[in-house]
Protein backbone atom coordinates (compact mmCIF):
# COMPACT_ATOMS: atom_id res chain seq x y z
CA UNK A 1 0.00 0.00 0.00
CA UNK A 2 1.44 3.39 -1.05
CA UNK A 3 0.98 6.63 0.63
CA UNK A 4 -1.19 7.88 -1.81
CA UNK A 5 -3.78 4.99 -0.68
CA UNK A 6 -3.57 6.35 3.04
CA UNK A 7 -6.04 9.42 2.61
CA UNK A 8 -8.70 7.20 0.76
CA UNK A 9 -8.42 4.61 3.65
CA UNK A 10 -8.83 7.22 6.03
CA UNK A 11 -12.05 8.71 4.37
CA UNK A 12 -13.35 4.80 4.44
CA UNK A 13 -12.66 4.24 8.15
CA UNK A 14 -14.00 7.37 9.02
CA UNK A 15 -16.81 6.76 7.56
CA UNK A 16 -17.40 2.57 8.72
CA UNK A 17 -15.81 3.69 12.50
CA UNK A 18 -17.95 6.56 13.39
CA UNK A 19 -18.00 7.10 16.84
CA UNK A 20 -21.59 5.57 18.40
CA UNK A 21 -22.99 8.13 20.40
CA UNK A 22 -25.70 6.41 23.03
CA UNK A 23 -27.23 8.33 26.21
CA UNK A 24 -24.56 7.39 28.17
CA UNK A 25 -22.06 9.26 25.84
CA UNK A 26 -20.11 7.98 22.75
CA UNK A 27 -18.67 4.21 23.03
CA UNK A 28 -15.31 3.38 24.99
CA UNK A 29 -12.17 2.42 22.53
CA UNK A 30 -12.20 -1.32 21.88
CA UNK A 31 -16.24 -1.88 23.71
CA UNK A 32 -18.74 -1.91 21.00
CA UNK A 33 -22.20 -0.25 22.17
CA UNK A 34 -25.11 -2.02 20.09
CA UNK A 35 -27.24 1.23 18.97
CA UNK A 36 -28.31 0.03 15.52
CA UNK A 37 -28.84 -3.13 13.35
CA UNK A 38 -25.54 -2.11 11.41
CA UNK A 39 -23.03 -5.05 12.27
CA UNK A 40 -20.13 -3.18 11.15
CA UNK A 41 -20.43 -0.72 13.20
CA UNK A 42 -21.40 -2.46 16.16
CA UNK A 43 -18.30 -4.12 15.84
CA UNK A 44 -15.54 -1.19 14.85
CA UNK A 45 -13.59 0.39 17.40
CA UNK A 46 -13.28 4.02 17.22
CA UNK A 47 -9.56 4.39 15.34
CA UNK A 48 -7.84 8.03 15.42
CA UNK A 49 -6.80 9.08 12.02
CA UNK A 50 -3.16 9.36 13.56
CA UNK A 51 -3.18 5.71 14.60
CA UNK A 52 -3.88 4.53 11.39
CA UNK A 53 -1.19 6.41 9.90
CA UNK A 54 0.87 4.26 12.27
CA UNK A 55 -0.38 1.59 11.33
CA UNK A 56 0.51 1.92 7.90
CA UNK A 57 3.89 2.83 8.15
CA UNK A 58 4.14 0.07 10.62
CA UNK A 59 2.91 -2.46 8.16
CA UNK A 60 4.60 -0.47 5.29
CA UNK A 61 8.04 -1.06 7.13
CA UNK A 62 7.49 -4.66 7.71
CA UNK A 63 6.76 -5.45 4.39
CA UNK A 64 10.19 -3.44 3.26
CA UNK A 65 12.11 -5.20 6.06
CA UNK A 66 10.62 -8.65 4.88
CA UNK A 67 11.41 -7.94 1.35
CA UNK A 68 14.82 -6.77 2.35
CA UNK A 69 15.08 -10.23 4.08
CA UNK A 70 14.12 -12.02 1.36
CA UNK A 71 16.36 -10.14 -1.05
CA UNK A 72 19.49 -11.26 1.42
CA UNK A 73 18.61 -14.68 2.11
CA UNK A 74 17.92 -15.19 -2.04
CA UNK A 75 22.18 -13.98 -2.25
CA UNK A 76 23.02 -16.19 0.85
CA UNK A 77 21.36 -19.39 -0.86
CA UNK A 78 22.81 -18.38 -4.75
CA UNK A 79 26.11 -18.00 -2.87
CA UNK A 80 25.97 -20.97 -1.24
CA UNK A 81 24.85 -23.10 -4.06
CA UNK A 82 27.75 -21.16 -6.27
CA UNK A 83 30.19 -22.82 -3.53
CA UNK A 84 28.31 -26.24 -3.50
CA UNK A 85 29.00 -26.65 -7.76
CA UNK A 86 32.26 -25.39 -6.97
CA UNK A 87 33.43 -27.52 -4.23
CA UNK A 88 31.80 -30.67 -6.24
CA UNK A 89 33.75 -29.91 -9.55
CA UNK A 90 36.84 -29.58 -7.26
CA UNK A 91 35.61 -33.35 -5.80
CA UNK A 92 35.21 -34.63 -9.29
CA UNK A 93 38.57 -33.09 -10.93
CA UNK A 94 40.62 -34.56 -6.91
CA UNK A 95 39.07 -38.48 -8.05
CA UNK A 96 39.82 -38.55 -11.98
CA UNK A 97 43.15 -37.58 -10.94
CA UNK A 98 42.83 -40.33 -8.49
CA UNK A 99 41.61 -43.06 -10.64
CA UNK A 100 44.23 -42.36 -12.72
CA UNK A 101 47.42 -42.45 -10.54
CA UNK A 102 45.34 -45.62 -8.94
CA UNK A 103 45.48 -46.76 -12.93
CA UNK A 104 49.12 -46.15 -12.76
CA UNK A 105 50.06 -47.44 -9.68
CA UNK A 106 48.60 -51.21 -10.87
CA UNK A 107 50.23 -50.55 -13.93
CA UNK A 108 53.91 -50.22 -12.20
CA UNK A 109 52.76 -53.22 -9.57
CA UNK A 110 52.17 -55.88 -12.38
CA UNK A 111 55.93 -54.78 -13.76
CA UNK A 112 57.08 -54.69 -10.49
CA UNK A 113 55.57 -58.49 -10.12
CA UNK A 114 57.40 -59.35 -13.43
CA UNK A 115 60.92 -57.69 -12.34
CA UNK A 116 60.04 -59.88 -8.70
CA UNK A 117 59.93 -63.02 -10.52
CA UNK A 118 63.12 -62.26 -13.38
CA UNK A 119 65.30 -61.15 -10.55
CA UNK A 120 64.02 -64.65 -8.58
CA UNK A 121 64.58 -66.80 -11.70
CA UNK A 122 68.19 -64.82 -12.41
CA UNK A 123 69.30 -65.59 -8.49
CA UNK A 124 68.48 -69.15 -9.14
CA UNK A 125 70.35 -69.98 -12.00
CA UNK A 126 73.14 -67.49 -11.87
CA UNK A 127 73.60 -66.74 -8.16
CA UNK A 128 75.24 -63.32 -7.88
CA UNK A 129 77.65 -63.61 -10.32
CA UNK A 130 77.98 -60.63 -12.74
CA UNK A 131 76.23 -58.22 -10.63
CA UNK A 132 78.22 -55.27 -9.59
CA UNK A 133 78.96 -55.09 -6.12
CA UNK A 134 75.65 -52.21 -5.33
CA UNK A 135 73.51 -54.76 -7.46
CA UNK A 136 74.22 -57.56 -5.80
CA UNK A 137 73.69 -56.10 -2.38
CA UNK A 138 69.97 -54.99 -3.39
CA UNK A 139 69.21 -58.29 -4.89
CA UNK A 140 70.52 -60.41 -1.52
CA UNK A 141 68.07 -57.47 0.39
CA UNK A 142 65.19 -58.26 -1.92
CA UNK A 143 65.61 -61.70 -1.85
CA UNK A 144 65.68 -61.60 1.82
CA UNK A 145 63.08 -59.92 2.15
CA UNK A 146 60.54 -62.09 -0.25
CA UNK A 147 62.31 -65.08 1.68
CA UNK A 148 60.96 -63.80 4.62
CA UNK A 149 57.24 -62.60 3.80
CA UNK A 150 56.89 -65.65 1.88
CA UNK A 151 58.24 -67.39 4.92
CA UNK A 152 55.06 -66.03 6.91
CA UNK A 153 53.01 -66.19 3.84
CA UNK A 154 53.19 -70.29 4.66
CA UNK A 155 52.97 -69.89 8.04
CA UNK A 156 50.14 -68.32 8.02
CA UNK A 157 48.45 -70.91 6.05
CA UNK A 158 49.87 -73.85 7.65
CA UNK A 159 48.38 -72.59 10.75
């Protein structure tokens, strides 16, 4: 309702909430006096012009602070669903990247697995011989090693 509207209400209030005037006097604020078959009136209160001013610009400023409220909490959700898409294309992009180095990781385990069993196969027939002296060393480590988690690889499965 714009300001504009305010005179016209107060011409039709005036005019429904007429004061009822009785022998006693006119009607207290907020008691209705019966005087005539008119319901409306019987059931008005007297208002003061000034008072419904008030009331208008109190129901004017509610309405602009509950637009203005709706107007902030329409940025806080478009900002937060801004972060949401953002945060789940930052998800998506952080597991390609780790399906792929997964990818590559079983890639290097199954040549890893192949070197295992060459290096196994070498010791056997060859022993150390021909390996330079840092070789050697890492093979009798690796070998060691296997030895020993295939060592508890059959105990395990013994017991």
């Amino acid at each position: 309702m714009t300001a504009s509207n305010i005179p016209a209400m107060k011409d039709f209030m005036q005019n429904v909430m007429e004061p009822t005037i009785t022998n006693d006097g006119p009607t207290a604020v907020g008691i209705p006096v019966p005087t005539t078959g008119d319901i409306i009136k019987e059931m008005c209160v007297e208002v003061s012009s000034q008072s419904l001013e008030d009331v208008f610009v109190e129901l004017n400023a509610k309405r602009e602070k509950e637009r203005l409220n709706r107007e902030k909490n329409a940025k806080i959700q478009k900002t937060c669903r801004d972060k949401k898409r953002e945060n789940d294309i930052a998800v998506k992009k952080e597991l390609d990247r780790s399906q792929a180095e997964v990818k590559s990781l079983k890639a290097q385990l199954v040549g890893c697995q192949m070197l295992a069993t060459a290096v196994t196969e070498y010791h056997k027939k060859h022993a150390l011989i021909g390996l330079s002296v840092s070789t050697a060393a890492s093979v009798k480590r690796f070998l060691d090693k296997r030895s020993r988690s295939l060592g508890n690889m059959e105990e395990d499965s013994a017991e």
